[in-house]
PDB file of N, CA and C in Angstrom:
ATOM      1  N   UNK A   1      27.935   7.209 -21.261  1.00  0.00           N
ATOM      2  CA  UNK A   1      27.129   6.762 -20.150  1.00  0.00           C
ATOM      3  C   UNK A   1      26.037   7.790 -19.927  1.00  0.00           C
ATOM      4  N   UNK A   2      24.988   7.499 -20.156  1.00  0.00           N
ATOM      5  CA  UNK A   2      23.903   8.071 -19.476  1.00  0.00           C
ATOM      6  C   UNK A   2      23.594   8.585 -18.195  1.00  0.00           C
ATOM      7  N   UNK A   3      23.274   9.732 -17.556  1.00  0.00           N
ATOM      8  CA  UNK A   3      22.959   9.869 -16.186  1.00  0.00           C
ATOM      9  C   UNK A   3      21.506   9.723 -16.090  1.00  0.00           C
ATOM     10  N   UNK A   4      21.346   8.998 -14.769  1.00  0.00           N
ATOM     11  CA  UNK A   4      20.411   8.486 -14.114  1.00  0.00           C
ATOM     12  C   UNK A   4      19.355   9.947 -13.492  1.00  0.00           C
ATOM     13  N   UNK A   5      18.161   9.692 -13.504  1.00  0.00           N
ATOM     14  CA  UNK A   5      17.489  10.795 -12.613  1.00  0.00           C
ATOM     15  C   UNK A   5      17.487  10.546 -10.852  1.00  0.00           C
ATOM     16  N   UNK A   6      17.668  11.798  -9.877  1.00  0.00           N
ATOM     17  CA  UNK A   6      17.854  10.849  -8.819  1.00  0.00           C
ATOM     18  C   UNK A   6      16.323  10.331  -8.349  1.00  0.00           C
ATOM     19  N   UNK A   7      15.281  10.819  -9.374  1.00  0.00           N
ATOM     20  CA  UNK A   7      13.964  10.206  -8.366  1.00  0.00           C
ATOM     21  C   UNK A   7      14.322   8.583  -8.343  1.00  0.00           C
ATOM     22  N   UNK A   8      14.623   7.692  -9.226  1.00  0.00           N
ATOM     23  CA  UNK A   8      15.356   6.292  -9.772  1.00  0.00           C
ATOM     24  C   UNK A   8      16.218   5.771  -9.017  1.00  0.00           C
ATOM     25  N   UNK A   9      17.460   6.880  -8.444  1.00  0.00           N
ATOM     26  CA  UNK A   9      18.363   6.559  -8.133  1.00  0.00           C
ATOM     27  C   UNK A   9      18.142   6.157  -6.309  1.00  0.00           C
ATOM     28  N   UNK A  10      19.193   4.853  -5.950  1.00  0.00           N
ATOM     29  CA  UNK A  10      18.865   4.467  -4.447  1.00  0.00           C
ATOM     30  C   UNK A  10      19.336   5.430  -3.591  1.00  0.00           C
ATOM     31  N   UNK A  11      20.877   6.169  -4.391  1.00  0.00           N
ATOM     32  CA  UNK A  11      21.674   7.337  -3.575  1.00  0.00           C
ATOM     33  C   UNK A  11      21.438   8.327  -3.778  1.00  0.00           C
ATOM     34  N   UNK A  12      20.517   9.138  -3.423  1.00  0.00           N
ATOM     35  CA  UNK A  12      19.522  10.205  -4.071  1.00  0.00           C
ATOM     36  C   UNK A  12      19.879  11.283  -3.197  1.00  0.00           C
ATOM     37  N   UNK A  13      20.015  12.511  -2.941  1.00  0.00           N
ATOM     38  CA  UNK A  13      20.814  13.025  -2.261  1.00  0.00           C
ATOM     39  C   UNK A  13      19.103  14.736  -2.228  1.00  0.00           C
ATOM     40  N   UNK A  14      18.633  14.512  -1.943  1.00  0.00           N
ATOM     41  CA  UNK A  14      17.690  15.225  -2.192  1.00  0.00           C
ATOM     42  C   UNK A  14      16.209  15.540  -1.527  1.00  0.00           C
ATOM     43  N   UNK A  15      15.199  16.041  -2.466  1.00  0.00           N
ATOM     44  CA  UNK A  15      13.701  15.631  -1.406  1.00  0.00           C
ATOM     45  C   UNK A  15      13.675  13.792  -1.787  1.00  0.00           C
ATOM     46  N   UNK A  16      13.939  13.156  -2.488  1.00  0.00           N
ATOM     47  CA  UNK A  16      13.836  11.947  -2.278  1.00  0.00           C
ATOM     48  C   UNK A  16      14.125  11.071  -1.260  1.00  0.00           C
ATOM     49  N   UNK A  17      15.150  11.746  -1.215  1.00  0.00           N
ATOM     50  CA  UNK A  17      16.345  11.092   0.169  1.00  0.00           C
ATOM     51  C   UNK A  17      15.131  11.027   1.434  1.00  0.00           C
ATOM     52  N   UNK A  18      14.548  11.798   1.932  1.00  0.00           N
ATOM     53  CA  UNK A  18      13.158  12.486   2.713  1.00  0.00           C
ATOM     54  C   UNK A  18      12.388  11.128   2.974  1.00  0.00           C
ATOM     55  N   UNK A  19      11.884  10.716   1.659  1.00  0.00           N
ATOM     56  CA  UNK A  19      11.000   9.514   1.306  1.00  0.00           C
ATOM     57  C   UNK A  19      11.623   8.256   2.165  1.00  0.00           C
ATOM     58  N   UNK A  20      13.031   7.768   2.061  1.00  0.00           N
ATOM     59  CA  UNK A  20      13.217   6.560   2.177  1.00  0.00           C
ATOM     60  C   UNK A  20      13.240   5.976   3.669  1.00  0.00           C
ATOM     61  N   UNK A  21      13.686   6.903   4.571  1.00  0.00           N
ATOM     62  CA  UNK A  21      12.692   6.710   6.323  1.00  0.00           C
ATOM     63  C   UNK A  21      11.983   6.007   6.054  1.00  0.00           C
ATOM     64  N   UNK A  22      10.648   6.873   6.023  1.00  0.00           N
ATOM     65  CA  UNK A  22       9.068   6.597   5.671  1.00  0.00           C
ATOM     66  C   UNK A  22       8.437   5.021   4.507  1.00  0.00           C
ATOM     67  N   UNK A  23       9.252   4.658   4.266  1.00  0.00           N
ATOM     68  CA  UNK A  23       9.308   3.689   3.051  1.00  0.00           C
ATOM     69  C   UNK A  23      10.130   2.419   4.213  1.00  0.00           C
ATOM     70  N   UNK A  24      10.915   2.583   4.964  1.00  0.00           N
ATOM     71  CA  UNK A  24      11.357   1.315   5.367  1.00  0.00           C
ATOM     72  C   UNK A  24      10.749   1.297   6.686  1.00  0.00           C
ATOM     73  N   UNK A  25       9.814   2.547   7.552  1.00  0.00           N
ATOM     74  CA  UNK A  25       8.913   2.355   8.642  1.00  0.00           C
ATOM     75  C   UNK A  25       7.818   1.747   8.598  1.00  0.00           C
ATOM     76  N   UNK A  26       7.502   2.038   6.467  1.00  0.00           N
ATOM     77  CA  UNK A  26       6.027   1.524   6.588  1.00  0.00           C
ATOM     78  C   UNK A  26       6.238  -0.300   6.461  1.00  0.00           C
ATOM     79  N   UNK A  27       7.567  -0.583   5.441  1.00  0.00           N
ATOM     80  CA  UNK A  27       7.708  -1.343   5.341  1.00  0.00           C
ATOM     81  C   UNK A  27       7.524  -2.697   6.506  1.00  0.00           C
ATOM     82  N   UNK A  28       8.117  -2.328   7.521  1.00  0.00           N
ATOM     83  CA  UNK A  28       8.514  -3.050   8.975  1.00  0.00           C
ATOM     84  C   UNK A  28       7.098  -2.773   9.323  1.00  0.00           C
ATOM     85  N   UNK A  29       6.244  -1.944   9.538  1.00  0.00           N
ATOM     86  CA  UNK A  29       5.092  -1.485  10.428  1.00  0.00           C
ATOM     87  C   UNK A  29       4.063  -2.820   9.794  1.00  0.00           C
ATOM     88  N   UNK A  30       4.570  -3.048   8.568  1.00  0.00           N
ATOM     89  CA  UNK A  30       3.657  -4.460   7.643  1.00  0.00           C
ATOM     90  C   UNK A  30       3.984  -5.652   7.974  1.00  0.00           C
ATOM     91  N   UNK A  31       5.363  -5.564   8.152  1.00  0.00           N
ATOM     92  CA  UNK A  31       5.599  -6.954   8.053  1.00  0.00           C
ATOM     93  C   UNK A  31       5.532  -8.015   9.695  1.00  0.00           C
ATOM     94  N   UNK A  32       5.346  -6.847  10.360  1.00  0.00           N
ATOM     95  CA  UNK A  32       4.931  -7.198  11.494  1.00  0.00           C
ATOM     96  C   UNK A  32       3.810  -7.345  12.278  1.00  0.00           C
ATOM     97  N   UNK A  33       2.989  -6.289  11.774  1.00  0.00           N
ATOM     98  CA  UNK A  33       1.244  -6.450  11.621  1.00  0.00           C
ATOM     99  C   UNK A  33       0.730  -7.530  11.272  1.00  0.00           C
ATOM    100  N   UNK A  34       1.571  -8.219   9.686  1.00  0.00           N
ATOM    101  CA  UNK A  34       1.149  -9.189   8.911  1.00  0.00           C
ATOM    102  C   UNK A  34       1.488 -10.415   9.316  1.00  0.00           C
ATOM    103  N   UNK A  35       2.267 -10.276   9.964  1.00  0.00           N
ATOM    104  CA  UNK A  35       3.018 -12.010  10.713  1.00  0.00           C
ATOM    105  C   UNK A  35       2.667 -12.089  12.116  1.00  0.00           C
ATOM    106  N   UNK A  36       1.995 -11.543  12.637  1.00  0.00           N
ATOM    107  CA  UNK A  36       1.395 -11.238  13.752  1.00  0.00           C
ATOM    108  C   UNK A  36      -0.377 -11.655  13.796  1.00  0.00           C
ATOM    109  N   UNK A  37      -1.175 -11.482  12.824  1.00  0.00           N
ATOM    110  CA  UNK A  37      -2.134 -11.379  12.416  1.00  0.00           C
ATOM    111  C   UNK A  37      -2.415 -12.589  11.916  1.00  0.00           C
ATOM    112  N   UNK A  38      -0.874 -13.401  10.918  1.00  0.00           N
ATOM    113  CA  UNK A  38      -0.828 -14.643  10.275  1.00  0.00           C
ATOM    114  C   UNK A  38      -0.611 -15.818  11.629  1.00  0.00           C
ATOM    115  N   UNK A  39       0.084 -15.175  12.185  1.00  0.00           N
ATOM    116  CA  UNK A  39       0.166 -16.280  13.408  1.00  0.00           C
ATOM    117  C   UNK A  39      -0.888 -16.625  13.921  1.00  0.00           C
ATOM    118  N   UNK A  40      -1.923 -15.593  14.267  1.00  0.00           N
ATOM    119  CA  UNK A  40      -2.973 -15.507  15.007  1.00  0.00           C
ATOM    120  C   UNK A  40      -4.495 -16.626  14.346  1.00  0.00           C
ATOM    121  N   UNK A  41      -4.414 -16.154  12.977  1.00  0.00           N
ATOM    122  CA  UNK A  41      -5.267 -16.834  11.936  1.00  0.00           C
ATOM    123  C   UNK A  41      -4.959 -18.321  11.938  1.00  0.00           C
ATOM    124  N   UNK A  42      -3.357 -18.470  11.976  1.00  0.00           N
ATOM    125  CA  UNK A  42      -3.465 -19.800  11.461  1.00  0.00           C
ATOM    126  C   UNK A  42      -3.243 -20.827  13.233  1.00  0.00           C
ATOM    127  N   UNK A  43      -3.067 -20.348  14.037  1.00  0.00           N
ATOM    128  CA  UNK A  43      -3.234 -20.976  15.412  1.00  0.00           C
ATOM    129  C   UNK A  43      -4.239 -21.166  15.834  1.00  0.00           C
ATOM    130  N   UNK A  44      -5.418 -20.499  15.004  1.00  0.00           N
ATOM    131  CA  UNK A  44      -7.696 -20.842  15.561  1.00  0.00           C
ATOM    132  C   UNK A  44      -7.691 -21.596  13.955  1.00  0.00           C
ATOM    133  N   UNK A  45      -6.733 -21.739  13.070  1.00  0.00           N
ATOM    134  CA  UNK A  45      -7.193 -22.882  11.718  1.00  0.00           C
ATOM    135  C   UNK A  45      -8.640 -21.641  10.939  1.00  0.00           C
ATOM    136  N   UNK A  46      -8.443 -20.347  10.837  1.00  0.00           N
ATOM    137  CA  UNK A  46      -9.513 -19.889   9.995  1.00  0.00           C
ATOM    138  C   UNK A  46      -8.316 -19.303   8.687  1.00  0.00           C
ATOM    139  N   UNK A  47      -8.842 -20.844   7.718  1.00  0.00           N
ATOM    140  CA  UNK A  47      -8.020 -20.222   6.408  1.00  0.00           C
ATOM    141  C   UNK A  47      -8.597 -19.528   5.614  1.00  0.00           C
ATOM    142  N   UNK A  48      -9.906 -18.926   5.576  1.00  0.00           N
ATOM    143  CA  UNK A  48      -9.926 -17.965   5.023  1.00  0.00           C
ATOM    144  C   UNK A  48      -9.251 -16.450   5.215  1.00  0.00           C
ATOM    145  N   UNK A  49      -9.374 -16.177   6.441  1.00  0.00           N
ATOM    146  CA  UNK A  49      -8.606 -15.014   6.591  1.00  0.00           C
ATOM    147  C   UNK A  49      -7.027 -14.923   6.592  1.00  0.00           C
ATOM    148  N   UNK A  50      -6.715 -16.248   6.981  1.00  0.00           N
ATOM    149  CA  UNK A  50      -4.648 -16.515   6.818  1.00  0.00           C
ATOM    150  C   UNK A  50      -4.887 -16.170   4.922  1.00  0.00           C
ATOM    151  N   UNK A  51      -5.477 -16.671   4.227  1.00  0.00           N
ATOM    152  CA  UNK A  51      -5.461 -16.280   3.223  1.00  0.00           C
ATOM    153  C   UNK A  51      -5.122 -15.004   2.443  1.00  0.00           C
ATOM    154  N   UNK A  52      -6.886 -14.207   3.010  1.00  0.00           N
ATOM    155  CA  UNK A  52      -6.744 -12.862   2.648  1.00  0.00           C
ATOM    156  C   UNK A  52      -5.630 -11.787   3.609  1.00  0.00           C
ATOM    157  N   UNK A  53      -4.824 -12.542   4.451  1.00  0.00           N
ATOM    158  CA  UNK A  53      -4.069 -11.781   5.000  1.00  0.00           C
ATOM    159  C   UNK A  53      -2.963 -11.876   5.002  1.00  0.00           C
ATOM    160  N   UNK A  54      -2.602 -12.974   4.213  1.00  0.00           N
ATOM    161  CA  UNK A  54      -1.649 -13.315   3.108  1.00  0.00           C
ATOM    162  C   UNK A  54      -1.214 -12.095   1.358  1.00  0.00           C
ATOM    163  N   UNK A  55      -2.730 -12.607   0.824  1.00  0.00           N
ATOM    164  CA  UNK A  55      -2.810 -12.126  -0.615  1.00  0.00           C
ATOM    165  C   UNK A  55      -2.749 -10.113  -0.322  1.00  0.00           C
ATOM    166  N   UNK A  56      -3.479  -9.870   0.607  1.00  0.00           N
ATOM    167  CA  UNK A  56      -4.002  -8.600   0.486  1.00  0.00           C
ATOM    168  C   UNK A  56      -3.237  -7.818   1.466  1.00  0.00           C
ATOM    169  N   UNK A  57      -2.626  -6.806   0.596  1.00  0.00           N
ATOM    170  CA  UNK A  57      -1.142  -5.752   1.120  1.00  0.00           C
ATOM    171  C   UNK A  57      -2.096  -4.777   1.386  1.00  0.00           C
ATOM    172  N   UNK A  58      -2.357  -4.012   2.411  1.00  0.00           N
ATOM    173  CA  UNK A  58      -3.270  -2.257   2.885  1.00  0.00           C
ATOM    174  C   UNK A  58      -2.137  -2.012   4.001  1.00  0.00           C
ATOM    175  N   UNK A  59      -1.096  -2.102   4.186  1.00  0.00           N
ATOM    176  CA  UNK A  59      -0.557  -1.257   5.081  1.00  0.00           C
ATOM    177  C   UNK A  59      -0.536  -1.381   6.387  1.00  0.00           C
ATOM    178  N   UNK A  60      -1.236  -2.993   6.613  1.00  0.00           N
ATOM    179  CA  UNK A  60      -1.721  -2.771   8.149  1.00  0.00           C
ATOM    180  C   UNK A  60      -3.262  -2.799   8.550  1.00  0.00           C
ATOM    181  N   UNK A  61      -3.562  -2.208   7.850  1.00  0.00           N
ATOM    182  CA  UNK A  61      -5.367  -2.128   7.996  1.00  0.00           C
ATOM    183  C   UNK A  61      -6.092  -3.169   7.939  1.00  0.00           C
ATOM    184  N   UNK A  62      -5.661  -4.011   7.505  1.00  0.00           N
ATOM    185  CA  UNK A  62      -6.923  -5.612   7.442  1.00  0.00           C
ATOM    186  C   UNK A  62      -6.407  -6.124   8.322  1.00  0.00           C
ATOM    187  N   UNK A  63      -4.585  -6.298   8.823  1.00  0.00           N
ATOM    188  CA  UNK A  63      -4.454  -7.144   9.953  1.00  0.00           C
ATOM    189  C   UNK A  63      -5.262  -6.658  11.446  1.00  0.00           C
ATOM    190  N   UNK A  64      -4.939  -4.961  11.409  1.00  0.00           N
ATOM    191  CA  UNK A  64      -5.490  -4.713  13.069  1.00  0.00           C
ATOM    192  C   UNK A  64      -6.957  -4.759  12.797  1.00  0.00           C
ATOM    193  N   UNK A  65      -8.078  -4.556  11.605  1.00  0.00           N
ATOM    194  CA  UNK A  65      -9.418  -5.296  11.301  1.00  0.00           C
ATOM    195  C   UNK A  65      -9.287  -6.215  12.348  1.00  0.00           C
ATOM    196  N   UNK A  66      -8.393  -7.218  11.778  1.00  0.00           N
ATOM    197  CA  UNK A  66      -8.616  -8.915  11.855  1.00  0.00           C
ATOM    198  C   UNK A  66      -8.722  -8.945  13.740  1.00  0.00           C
ATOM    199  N   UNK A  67      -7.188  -8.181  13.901  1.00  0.00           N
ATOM    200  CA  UNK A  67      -6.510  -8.568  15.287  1.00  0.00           C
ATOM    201  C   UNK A  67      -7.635  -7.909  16.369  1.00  0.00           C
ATOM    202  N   UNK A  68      -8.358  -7.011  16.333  1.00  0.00           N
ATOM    203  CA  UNK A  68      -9.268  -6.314  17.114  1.00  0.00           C
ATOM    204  C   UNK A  68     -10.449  -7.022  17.313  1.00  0.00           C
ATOM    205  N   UNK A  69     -11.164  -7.351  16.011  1.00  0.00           N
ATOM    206  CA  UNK A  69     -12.252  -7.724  15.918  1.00  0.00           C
ATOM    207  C   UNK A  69     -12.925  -9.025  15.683  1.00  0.00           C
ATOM    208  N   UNK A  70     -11.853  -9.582  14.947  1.00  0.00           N
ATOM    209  CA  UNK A  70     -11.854 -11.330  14.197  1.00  0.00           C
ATOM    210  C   UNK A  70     -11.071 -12.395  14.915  1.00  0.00           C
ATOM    211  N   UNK A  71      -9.460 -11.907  16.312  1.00  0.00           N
ATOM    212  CA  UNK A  71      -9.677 -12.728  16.295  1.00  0.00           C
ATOM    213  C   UNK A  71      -9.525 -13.421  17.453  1.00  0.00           C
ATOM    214  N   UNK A  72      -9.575 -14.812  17.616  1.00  0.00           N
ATOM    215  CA  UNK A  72     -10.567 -15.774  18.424  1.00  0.00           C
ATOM    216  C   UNK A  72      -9.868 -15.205  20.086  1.00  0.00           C
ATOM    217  N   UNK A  73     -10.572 -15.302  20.844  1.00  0.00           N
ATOM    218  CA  UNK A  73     -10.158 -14.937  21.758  1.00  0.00           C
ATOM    219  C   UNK A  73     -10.616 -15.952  23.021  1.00  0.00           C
ATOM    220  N   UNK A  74      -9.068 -16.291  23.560  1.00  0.00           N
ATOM    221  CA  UNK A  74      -9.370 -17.455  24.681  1.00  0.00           C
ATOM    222  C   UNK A  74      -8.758 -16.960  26.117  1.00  0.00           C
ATOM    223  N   UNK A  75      -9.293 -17.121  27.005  1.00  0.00           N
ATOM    224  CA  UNK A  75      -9.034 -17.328  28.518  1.00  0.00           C
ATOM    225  C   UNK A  75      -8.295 -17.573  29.044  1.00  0.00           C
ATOM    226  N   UNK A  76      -6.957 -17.670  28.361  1.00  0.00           N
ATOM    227  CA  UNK A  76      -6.228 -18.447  29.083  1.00  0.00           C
ATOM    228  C   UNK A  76      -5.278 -19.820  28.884  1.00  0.00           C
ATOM    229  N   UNK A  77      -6.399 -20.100  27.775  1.00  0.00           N
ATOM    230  CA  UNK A  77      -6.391 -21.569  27.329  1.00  0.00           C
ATOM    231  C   UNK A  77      -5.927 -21.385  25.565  1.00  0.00           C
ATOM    232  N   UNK A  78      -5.528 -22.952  25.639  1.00  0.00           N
ATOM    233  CA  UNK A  78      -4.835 -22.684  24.019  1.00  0.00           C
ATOM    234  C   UNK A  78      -6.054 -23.149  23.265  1.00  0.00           C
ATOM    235  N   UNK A  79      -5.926 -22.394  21.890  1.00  0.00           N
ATOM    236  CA  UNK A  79      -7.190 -22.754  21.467  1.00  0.00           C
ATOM    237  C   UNK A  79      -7.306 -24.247  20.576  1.00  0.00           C
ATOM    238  N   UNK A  80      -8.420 -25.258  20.731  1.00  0.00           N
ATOM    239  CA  UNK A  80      -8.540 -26.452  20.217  1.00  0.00           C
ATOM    240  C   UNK A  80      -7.715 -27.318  20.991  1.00  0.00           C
ATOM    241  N   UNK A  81      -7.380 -27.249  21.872  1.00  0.00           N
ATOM    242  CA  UNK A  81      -6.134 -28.049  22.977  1.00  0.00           C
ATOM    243  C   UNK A  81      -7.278 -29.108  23.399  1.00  0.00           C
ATOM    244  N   UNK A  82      -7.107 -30.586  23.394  1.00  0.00           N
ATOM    245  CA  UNK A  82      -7.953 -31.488  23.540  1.00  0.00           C
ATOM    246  C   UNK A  82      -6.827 -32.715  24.526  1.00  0.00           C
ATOM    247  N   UNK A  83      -7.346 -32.774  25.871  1.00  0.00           N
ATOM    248  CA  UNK A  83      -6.715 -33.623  26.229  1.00  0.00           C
ATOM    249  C   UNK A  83      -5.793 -35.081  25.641  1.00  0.00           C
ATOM    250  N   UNK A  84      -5.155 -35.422  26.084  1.00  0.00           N
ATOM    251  CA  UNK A  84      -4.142 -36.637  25.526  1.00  0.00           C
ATOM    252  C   UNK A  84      -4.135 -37.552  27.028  1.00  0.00           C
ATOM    253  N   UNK A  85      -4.740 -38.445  26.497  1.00  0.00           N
ATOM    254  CA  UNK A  85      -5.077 -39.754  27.108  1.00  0.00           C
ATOM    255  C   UNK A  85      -4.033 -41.056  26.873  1.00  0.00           C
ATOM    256  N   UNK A  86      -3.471 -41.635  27.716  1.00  0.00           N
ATOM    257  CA  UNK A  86      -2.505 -42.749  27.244  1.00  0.00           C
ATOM    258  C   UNK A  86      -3.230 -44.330  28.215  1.00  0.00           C
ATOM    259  N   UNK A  87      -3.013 -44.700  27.134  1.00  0.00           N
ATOM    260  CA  UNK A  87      -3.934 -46.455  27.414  1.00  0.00           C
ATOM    261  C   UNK A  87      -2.644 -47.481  28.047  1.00  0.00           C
ATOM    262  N   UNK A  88      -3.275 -48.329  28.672  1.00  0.00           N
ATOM    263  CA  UNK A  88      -1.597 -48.845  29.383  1.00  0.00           C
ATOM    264  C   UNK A  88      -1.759 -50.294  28.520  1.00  0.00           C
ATOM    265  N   UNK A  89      -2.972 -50.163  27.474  1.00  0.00           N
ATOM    266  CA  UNK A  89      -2.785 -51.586  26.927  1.00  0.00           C
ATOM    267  C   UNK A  89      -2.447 -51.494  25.477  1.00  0.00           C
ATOM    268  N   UNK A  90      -1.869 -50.274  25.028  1.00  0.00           N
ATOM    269  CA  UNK A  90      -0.890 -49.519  23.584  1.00  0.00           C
ATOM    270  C   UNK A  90       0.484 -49.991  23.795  1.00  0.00           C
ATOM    271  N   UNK A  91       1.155 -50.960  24.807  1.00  0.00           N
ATOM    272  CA  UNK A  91       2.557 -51.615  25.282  1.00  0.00           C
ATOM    273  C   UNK A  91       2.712 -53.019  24.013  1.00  0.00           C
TER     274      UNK A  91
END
């Protein structure tokens, strides 16, 4: 049997060990930026950016871009919400 190096190894007992914090903070710090950002994109219907904020992994950086600056921002109100009218002669 071969031994493994621990940079490879998941049970690494070492400066590696150091790394794996930092690796599952950044992890979460993304995936929540990114589904946050995706919600946001695809509730104003701009598929270009649900797209690129989909395809394109930076760590965070294109979603708070998006979330600061891109996106749509309402009053109060939901966005594209268009009254619903009911006809009494649809019976």
């Amino acid at each position: 049997m071969h031994a493994f190096s621990p940079i490879y190894s998941p049970f690494t007992t070492g400066l590696m060990s150091i790394f794996i914090p930092f690796i599952l903070v950044a992890a979460l710090w993304t995936i929540v930026l990114k589904g946050y950002a995706l919600w946001y994109a695809a509730r104003a219907s701009q598929k270009a950016w649900f797209i690129a904020l989909l395809i394109v992994n930076t760590f965070g950086i294109l979603e708070i871009v998006y979330l600061i600056w891109f996106r749509p921002k309402n009053d109060g109100q939901r966005a594209h919400e268009t009254p619903v009218t009911v006809s009494s002669s649809a019976r």
